[in-house]
PDB file of N, CA and C in Angstrom:
ATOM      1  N   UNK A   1     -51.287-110.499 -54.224  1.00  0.00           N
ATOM      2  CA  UNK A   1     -49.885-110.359 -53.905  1.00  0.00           C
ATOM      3  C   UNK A   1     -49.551-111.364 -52.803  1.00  0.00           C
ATOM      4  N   UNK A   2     -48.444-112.023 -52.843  1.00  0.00           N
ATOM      5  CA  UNK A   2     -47.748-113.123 -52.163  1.00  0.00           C
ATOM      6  C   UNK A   2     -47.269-112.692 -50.823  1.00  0.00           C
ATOM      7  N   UNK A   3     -47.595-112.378 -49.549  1.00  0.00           N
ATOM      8  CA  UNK A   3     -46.361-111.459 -48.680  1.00  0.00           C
ATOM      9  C   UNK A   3     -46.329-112.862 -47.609  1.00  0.00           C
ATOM     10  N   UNK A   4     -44.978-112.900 -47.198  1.00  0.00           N
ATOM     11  CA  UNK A   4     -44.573-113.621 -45.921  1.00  0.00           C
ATOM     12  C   UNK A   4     -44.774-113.092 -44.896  1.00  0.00           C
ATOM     13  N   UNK A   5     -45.386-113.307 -43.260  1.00  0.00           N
ATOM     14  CA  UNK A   5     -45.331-112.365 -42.234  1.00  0.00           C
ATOM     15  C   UNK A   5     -45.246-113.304 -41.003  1.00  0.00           C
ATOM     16  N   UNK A   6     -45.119-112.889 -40.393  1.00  0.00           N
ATOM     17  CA  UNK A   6     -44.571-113.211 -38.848  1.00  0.00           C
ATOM     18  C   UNK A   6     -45.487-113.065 -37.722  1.00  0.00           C
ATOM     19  N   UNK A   7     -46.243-114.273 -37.154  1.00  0.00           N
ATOM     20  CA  UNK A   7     -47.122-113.604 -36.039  1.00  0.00           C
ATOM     21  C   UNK A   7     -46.696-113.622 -34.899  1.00  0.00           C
ATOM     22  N   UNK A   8     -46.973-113.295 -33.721  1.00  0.00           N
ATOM     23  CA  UNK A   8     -46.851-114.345 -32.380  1.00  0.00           C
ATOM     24  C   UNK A   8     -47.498-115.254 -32.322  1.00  0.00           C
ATOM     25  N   UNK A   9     -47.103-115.575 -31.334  1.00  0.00           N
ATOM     26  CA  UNK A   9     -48.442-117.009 -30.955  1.00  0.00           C
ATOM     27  C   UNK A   9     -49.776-116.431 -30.907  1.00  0.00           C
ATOM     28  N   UNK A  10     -49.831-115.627 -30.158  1.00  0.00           N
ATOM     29  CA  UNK A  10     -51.490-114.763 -29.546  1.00  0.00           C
ATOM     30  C   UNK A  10     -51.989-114.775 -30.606  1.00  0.00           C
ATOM     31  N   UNK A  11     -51.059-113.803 -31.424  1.00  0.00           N
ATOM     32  CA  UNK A  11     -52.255-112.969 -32.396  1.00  0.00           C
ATOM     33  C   UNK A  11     -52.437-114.148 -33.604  1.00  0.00           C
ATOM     34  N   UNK A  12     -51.700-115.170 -33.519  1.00  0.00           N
ATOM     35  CA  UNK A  12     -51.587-116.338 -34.605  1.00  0.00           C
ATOM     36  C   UNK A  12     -52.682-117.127 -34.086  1.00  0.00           C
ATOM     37  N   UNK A  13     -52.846-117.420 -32.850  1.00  0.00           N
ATOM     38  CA  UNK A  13     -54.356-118.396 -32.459  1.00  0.00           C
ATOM     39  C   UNK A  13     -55.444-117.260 -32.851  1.00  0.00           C
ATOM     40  N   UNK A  14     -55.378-115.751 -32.696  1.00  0.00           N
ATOM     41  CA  UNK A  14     -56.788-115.137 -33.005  1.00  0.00           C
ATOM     42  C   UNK A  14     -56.827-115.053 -33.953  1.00  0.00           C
ATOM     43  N   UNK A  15     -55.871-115.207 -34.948  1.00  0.00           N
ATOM     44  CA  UNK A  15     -56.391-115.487 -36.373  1.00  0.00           C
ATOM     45  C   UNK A  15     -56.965-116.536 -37.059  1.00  0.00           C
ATOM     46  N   UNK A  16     -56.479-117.513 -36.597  1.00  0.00           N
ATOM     47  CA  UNK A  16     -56.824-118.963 -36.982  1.00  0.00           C
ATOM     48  C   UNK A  16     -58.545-119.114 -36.338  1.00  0.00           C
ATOM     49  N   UNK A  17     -58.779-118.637 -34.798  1.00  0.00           N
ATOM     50  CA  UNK A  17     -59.959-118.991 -34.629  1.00  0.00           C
ATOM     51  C   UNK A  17     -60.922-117.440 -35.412  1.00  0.00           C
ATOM     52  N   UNK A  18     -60.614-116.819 -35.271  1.00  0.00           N
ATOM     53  CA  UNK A  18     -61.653-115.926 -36.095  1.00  0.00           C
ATOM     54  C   UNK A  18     -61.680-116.147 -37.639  1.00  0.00           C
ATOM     55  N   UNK A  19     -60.654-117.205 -38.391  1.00  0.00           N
ATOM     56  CA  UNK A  19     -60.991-117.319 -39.573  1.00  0.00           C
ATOM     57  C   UNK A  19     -62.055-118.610 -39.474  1.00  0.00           C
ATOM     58  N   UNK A  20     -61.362-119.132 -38.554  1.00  0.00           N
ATOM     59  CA  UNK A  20     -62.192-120.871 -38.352  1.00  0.00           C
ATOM     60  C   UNK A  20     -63.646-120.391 -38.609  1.00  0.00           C
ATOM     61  N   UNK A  21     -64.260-119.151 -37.303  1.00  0.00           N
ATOM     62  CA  UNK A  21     -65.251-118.878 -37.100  1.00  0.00           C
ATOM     63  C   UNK A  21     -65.885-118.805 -38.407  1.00  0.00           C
ATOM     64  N   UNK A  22     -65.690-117.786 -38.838  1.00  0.00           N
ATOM     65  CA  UNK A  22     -66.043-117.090 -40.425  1.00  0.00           C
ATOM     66  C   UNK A  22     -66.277-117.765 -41.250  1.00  0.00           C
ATOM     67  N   UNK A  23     -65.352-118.754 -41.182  1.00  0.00           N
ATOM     68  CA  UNK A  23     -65.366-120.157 -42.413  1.00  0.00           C
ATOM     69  C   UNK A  23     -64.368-119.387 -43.609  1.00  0.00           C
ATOM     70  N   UNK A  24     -63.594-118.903 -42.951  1.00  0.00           N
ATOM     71  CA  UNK A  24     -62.571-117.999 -44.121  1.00  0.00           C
ATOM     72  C   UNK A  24     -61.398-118.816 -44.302  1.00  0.00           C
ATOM     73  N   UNK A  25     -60.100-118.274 -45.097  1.00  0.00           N
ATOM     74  CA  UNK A  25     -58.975-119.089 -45.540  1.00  0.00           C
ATOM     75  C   UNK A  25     -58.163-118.337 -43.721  1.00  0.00           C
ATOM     76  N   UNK A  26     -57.095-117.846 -43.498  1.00  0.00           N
ATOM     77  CA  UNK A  26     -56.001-117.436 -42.644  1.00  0.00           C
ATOM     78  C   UNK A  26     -55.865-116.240 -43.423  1.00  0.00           C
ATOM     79  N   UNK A  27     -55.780-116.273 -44.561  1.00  0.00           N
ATOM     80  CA  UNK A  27     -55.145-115.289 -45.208  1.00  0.00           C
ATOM     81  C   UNK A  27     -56.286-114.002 -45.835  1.00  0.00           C
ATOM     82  N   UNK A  28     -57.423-114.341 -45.776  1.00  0.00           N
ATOM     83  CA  UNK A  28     -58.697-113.491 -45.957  1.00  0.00           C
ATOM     84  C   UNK A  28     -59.188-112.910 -44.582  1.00  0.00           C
ATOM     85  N   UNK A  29     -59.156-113.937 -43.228  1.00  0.00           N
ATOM     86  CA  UNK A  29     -59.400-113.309 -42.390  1.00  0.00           C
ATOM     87  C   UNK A  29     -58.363-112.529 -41.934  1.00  0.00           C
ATOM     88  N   UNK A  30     -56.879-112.266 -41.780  1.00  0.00           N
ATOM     89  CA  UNK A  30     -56.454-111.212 -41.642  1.00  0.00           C
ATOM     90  C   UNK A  30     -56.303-110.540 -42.595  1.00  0.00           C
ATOM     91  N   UNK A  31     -56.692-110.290 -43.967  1.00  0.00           N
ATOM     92  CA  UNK A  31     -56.774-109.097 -44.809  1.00  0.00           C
ATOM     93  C   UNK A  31     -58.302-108.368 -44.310  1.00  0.00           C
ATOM     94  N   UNK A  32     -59.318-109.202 -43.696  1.00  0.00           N
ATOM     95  CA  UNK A  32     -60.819-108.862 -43.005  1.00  0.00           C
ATOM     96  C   UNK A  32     -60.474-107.898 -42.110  1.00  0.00           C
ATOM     97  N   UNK A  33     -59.648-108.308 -41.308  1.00  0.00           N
ATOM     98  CA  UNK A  33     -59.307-107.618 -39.918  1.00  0.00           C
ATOM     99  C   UNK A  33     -58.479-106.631 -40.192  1.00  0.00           C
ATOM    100  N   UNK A  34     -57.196-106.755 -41.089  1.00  0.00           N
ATOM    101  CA  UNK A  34     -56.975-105.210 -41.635  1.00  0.00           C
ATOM    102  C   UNK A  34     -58.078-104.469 -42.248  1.00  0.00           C
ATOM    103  N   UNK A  35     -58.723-104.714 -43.156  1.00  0.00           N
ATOM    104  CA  UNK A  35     -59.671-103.670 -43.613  1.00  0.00           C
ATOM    105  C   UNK A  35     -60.452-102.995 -42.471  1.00  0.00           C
ATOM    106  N   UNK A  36     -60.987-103.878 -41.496  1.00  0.00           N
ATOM    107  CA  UNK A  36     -61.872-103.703 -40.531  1.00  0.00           C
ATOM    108  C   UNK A  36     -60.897-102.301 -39.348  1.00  0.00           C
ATOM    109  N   UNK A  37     -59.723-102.715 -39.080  1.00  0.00           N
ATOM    110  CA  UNK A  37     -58.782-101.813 -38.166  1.00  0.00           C
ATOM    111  C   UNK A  37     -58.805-100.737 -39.007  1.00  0.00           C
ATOM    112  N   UNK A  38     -59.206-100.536 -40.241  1.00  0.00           N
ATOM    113  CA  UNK A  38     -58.575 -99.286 -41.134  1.00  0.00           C
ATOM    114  C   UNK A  38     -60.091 -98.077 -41.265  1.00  0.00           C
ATOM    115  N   UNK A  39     -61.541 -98.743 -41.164  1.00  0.00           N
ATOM    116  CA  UNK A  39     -62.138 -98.433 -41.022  1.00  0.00           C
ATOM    117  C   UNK A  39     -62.543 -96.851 -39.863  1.00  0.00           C
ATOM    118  N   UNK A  40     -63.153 -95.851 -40.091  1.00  0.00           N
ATOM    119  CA  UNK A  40     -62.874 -95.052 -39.307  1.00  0.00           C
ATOM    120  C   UNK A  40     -64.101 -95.573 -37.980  1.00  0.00           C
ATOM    121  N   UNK A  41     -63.391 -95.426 -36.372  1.00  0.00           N
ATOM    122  CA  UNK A  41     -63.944 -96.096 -35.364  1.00  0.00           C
ATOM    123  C   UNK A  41     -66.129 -94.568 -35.335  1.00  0.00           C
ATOM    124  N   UNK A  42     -66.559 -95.964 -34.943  1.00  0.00           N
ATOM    125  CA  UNK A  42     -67.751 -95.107 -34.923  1.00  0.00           C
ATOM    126  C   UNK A  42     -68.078 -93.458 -33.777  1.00  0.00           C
ATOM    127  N   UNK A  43     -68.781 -93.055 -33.829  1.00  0.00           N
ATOM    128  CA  UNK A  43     -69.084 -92.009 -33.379  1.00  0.00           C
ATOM    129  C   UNK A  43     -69.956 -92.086 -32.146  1.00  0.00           C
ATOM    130  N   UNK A  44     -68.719 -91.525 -31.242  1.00  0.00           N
ATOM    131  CA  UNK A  44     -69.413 -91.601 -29.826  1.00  0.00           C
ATOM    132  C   UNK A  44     -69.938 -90.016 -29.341  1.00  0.00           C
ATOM    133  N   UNK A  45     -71.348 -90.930 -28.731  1.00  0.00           N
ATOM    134  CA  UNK A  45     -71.522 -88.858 -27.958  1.00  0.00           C
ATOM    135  C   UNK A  45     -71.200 -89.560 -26.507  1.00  0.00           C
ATOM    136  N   UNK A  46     -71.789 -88.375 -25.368  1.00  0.00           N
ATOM    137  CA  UNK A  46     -71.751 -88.712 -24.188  1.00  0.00           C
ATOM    138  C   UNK A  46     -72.674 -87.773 -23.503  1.00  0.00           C
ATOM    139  N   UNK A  47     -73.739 -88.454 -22.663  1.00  0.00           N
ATOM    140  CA  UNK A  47     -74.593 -88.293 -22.138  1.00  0.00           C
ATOM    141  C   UNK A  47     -74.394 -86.744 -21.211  1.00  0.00           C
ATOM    142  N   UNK A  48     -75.294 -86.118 -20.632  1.00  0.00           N
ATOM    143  CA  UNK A  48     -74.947 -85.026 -19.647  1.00  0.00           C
ATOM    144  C   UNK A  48     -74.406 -85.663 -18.604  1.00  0.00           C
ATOM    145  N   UNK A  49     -74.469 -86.728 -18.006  1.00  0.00           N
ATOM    146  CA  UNK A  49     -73.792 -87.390 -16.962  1.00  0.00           C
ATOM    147  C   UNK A  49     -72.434 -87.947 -16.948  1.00  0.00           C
ATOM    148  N   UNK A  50     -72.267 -87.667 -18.310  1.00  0.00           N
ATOM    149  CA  UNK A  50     -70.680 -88.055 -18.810  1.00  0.00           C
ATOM    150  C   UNK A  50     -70.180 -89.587 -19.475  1.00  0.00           C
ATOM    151  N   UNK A  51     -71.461 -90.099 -19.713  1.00  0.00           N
ATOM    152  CA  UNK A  51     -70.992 -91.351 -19.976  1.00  0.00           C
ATOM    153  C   UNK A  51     -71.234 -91.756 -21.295  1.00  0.00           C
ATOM    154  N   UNK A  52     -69.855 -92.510 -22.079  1.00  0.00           N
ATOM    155  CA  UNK A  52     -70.012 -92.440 -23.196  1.00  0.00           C
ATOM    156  C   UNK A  52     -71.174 -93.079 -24.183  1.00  0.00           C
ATOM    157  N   UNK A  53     -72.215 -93.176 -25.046  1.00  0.00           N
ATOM    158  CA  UNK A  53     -73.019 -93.537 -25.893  1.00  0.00           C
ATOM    159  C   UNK A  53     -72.764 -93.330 -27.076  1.00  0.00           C
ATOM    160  N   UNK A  54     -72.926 -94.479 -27.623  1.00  0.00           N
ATOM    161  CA  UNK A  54     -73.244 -94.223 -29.399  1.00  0.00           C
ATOM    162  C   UNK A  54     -74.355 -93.810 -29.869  1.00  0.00           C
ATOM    163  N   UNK A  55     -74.046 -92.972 -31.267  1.00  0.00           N
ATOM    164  CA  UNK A  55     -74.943 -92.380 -31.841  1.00  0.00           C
ATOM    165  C   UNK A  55     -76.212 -93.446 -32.129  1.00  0.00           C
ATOM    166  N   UNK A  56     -77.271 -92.476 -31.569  1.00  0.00           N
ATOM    167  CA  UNK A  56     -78.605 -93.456 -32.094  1.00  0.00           C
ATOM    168  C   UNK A  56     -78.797 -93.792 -33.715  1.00  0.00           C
ATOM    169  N   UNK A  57     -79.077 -95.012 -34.269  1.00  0.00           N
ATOM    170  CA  UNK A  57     -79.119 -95.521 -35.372  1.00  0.00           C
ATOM    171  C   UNK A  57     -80.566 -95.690 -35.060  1.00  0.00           C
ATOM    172  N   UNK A  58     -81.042 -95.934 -36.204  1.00  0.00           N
ATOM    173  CA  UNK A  58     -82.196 -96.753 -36.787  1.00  0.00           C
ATOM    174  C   UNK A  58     -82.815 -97.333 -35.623  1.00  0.00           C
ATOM    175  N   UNK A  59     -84.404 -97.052 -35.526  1.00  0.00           N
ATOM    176  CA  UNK A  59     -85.074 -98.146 -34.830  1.00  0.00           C
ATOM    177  C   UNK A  59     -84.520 -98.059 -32.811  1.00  0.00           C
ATOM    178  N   UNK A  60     -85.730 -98.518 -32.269  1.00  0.00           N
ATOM    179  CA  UNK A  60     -85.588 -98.400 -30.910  1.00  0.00           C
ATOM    180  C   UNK A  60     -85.531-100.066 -30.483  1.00  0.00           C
ATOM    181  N   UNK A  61     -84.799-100.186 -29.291  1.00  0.00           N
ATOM    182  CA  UNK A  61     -85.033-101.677 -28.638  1.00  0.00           C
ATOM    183  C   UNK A  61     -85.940-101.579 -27.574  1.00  0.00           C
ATOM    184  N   UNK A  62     -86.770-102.598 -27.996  1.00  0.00           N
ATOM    185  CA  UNK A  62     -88.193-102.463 -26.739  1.00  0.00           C
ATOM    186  C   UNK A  62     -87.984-103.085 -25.779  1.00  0.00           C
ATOM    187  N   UNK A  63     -88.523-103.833 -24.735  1.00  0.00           N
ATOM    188  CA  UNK A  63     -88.518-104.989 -23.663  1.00  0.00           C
ATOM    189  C   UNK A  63     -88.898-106.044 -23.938  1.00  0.00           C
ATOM    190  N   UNK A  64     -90.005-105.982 -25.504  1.00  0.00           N
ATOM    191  CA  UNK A  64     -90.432-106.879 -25.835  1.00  0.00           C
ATOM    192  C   UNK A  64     -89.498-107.654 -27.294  1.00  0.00           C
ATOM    193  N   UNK A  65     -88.376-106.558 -27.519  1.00  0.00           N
ATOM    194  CA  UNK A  65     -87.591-107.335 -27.941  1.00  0.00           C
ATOM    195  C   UNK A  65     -86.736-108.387 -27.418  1.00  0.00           C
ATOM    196  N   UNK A  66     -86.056-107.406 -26.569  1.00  0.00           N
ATOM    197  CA  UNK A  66     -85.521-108.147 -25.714  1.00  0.00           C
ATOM    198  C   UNK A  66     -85.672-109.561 -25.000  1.00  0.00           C
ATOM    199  N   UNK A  67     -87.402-109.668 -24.562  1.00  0.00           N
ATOM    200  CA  UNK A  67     -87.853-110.781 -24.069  1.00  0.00           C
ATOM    201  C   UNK A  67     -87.456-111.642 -24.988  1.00  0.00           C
ATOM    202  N   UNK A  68     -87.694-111.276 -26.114  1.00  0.00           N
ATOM    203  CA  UNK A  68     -88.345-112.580 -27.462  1.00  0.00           C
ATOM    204  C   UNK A  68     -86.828-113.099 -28.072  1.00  0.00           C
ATOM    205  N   UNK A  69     -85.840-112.440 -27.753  1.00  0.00           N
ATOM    206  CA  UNK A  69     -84.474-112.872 -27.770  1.00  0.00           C
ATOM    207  C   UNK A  69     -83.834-113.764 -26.409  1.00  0.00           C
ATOM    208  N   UNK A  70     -84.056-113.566 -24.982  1.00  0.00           N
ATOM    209  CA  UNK A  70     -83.862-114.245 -24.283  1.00  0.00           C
ATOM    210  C   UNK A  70     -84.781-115.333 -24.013  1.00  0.00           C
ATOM    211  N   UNK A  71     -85.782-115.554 -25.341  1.00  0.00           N
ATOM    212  CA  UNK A  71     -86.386-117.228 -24.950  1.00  0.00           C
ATOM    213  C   UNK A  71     -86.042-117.847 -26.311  1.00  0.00           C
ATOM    214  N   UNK A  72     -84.903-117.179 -27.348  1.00  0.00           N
ATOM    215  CA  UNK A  72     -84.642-117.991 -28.129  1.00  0.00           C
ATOM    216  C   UNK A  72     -83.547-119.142 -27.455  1.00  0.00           C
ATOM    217  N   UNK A  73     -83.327-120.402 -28.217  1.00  0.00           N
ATOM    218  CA  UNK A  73     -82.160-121.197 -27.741  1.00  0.00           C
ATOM    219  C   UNK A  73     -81.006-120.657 -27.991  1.00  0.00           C
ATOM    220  N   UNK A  74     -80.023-121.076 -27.338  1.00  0.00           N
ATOM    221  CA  UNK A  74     -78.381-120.722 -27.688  1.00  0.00           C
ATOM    222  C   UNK A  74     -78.130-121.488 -28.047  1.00  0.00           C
ATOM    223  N   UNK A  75     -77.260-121.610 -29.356  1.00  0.00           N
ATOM    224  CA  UNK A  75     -76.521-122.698 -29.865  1.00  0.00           C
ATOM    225  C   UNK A  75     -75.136-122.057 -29.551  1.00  0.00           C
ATOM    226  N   UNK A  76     -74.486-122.895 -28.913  1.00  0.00           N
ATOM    227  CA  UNK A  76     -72.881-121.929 -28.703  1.00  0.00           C
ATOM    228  C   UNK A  76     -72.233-122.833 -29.999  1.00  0.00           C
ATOM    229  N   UNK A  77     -72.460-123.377 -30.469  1.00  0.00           N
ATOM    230  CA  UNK A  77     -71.317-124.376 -31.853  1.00  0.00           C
ATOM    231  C   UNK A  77     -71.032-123.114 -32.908  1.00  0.00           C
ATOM    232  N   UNK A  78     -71.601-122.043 -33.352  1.00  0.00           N
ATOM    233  CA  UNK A  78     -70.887-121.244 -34.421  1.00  0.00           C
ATOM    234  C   UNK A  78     -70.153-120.796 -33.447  1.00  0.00           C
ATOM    235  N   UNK A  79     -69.818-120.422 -32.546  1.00  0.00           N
ATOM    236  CA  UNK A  79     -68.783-119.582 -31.164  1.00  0.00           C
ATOM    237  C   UNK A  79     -68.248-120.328 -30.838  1.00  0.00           C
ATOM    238  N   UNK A  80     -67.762-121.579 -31.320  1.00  0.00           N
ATOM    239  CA  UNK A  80     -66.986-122.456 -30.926  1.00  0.00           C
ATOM    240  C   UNK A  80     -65.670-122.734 -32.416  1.00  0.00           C
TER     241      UNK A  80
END
């Protein structure tokens, strides 16, 4: 379906760079980002101390993950 729409500026540069990112058309990445807003938001618990956490998924993060990720390189060019 064909629709005409109206952005601002703001939300017209975050579309353009999050499609850029993606390697999408303008018009796929905000049908992405609607689907994605429509999605129901995940499931938070909160600790006895009151602070909010997400539900544990799959699998634990070790230290030794962690390490072995902060001696990979950064390429910042896909984030660009």
């Amino acid at each position: 379906m064909r629709t005409t729409i109206t952005l601002n500026s703001e939300t017209h540069s975050f579309a353009s760079y999050y499609a850029h990112v993606r390697g999408l058309t303008l018009s796929a990445a905000i049908e992405e980002l609607i689907t994605k807003a429509q999605a129901p938001p995940p499931e938070i618990q909160y600790s006895p101390n009151g602070l909010p956490m997400f539900v544990p998924s799959e699998g634990v993060v070790t230290a030794a993950m962690v390490s072995d990720l902060e001696e990979e390189a950064f390429d910042p060019k896909p984030f660009a």
